[in-house]
C-alpha atoms as a PDB file:
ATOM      1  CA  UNK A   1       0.000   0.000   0.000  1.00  0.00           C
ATOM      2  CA  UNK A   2       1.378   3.162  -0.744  1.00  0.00           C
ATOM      3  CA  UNK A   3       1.349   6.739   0.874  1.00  0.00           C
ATOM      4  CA  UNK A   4      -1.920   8.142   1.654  1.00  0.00           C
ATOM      5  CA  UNK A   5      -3.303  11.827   3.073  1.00  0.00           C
ATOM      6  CA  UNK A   6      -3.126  12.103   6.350  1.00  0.00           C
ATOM      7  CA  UNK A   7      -5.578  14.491   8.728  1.00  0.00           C
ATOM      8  CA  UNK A   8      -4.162  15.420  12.440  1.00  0.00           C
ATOM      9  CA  UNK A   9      -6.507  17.719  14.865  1.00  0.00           C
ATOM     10  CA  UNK A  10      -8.765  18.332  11.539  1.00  0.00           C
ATOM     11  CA  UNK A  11      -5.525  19.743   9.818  1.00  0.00           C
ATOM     12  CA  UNK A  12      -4.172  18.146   6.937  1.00  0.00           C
ATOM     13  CA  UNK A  13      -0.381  16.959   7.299  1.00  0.00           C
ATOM     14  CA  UNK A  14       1.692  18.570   4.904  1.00  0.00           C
ATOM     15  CA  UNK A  15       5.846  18.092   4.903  1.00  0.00           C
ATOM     16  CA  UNK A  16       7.765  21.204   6.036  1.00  0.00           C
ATOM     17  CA  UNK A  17      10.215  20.192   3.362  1.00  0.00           C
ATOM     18  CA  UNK A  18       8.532  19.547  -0.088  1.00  0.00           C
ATOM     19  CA  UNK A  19       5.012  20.634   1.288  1.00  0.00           C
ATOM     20  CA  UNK A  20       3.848  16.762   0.078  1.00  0.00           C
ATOM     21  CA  UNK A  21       0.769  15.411   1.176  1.00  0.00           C
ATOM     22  CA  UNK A  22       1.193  11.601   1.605  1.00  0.00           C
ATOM     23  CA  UNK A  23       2.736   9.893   3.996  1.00  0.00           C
ATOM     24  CA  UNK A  24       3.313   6.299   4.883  1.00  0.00           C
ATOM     25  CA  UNK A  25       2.462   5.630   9.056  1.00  0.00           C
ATOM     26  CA  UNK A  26       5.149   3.828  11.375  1.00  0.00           C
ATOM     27  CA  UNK A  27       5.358   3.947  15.288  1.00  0.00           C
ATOM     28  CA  UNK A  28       8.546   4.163  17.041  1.00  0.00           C
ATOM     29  CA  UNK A  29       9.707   3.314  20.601  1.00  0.00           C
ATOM     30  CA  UNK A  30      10.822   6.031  22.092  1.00  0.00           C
ATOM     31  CA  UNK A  31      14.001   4.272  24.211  1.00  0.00           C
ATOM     32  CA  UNK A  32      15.057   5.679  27.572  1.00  0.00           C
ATOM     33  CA  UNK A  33      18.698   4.432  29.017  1.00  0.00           C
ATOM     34  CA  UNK A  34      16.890   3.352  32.061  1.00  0.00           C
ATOM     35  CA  UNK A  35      13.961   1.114  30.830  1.00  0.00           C
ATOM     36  CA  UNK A  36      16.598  -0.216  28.224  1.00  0.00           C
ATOM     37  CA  UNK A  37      19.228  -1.087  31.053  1.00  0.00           C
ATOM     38  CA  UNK A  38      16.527  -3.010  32.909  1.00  0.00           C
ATOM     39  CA  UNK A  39      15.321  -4.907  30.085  1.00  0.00           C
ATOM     40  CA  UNK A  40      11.979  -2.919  29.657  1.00  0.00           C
ATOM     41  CA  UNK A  41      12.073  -1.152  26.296  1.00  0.00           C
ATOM     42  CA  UNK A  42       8.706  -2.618  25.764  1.00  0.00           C
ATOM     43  CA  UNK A  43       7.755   0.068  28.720  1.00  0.00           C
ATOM     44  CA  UNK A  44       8.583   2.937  27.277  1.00  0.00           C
ATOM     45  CA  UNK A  45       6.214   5.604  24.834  1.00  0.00           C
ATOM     46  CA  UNK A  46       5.785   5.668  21.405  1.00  0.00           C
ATOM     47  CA  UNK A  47       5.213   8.406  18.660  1.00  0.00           C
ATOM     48  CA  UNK A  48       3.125   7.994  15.223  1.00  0.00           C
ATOM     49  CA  UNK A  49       5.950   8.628  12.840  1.00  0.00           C
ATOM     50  CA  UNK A  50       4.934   9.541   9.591  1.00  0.00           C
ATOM     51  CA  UNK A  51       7.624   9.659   6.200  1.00  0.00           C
ATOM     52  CA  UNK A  52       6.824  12.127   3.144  1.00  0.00           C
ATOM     53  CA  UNK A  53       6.185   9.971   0.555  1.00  0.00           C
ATOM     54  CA  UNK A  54       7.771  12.495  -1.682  1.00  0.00           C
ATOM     55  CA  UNK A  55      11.223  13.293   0.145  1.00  0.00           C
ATOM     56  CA  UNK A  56      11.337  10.929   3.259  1.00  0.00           C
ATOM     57  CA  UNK A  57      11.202  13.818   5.776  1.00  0.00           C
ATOM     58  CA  UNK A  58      10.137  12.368   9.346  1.00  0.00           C
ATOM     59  CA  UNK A  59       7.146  13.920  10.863  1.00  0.00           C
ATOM     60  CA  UNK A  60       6.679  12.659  14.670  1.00  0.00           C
ATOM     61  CA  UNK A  61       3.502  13.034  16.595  1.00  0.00           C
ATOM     62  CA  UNK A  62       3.643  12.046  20.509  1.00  0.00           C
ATOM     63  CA  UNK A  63       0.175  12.259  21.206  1.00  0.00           C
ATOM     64  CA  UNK A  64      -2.424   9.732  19.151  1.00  0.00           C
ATOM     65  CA  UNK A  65      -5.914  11.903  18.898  1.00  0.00           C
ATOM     66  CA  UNK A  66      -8.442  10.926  20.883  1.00  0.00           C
ATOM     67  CA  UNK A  67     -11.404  10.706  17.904  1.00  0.00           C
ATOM     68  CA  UNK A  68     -14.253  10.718  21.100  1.00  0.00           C
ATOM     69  CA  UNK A  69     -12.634  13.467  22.671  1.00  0.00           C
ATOM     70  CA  UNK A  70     -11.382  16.520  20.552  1.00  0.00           C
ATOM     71  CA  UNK A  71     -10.468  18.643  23.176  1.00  0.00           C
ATOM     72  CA  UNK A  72      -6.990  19.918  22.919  1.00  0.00           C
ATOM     73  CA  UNK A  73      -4.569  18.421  25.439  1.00  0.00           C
ATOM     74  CA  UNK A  74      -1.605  20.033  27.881  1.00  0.00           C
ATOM     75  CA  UNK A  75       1.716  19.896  26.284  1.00  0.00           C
ATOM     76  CA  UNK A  76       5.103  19.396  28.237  1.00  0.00           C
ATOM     77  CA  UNK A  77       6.405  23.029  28.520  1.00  0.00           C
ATOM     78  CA  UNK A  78      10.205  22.969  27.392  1.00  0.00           C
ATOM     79  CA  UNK A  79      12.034  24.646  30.124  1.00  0.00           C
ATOM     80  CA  UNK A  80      10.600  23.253  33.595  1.00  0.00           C
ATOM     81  CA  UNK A  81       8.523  20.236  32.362  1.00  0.00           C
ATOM     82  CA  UNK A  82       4.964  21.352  33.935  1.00  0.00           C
ATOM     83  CA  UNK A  83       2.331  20.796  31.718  1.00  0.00           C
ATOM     84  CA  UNK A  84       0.604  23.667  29.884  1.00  0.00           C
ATOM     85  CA  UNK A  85      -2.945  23.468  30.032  1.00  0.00           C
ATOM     86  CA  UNK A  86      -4.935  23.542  27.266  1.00  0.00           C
ATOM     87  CA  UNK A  87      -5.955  26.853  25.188  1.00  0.00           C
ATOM     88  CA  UNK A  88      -2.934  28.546  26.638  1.00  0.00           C
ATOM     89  CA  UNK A  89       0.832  29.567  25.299  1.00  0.00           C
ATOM     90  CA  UNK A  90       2.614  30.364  28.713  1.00  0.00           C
ATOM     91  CA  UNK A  91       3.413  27.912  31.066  1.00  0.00           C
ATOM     92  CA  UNK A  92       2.062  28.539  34.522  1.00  0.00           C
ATOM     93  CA  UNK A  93       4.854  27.659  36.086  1.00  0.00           C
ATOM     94  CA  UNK A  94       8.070  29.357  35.183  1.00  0.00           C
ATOM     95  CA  UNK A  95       6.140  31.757  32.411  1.00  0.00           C
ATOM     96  CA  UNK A  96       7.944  29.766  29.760  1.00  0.00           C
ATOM     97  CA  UNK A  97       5.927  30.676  26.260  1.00  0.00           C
ATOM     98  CA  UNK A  98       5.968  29.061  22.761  1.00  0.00           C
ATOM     99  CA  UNK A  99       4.349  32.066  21.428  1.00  0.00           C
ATOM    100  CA  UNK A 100       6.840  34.730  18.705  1.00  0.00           C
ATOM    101  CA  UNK A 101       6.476  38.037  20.896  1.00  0.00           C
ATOM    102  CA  UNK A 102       6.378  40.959  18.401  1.00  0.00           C
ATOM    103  CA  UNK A 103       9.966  41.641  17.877  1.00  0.00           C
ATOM    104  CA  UNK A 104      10.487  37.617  17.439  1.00  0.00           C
ATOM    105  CA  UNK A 105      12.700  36.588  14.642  1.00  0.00           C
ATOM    106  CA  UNK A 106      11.485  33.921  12.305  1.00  0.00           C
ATOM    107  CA  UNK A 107      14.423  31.878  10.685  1.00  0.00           C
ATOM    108  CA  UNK A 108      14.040  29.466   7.671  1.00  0.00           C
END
């Protein structure tokens, strides 16, 4: 079977790379040094991985969609590790944000 469209949170995935839109699904174990050292890979998460069908380009998801429950979920926030509750860009904690501020610069 070959690549196929793929939706994600009602948004079509499209490569950052090529901009294609078909990719071919994998999961991947997402190894820790501890869980591997004690035998228990089999413990640890896993990501939806999906490949470009046009370039290859890797495009990982942590988080599977729940289809009964669309709400949008906390994410991790990068510099303490809190979670950042849904609907919000600042973490509550430190004040971390992913949000550009206005004089953010974008690179390519």
């Amino acid at each position: 079977m070959g690549p196929t469209k793929v939706v994600r949170g009602g948004t079509p995935l499209t490569c950052a790379h090529c901009s294609g839109q078909t990719f071919w699904e994998r999961s991947a174990l997402l190894n820790t040094p501890g869980m591997t050292w004690l035998g228990l890979d089999w413990l640890n998460e896993s990501a939806e991985v999906f490949v470009c069908g046009t370039c290859g380009r890797l495009e990982w998801f942590l988080f599977v969609p729940d289809p009964d429950n669309p709400e949008p979920v906390a994410i991790t926030c990068l510099s303490c590790g809190k979670l950042i509750p849904p609907a919000t860009d600042t973490c509550l904690a430190c004040g971390w944000t992913y949000a550009l501020g206005e004089d953010a610069e974008v690179r390519d």
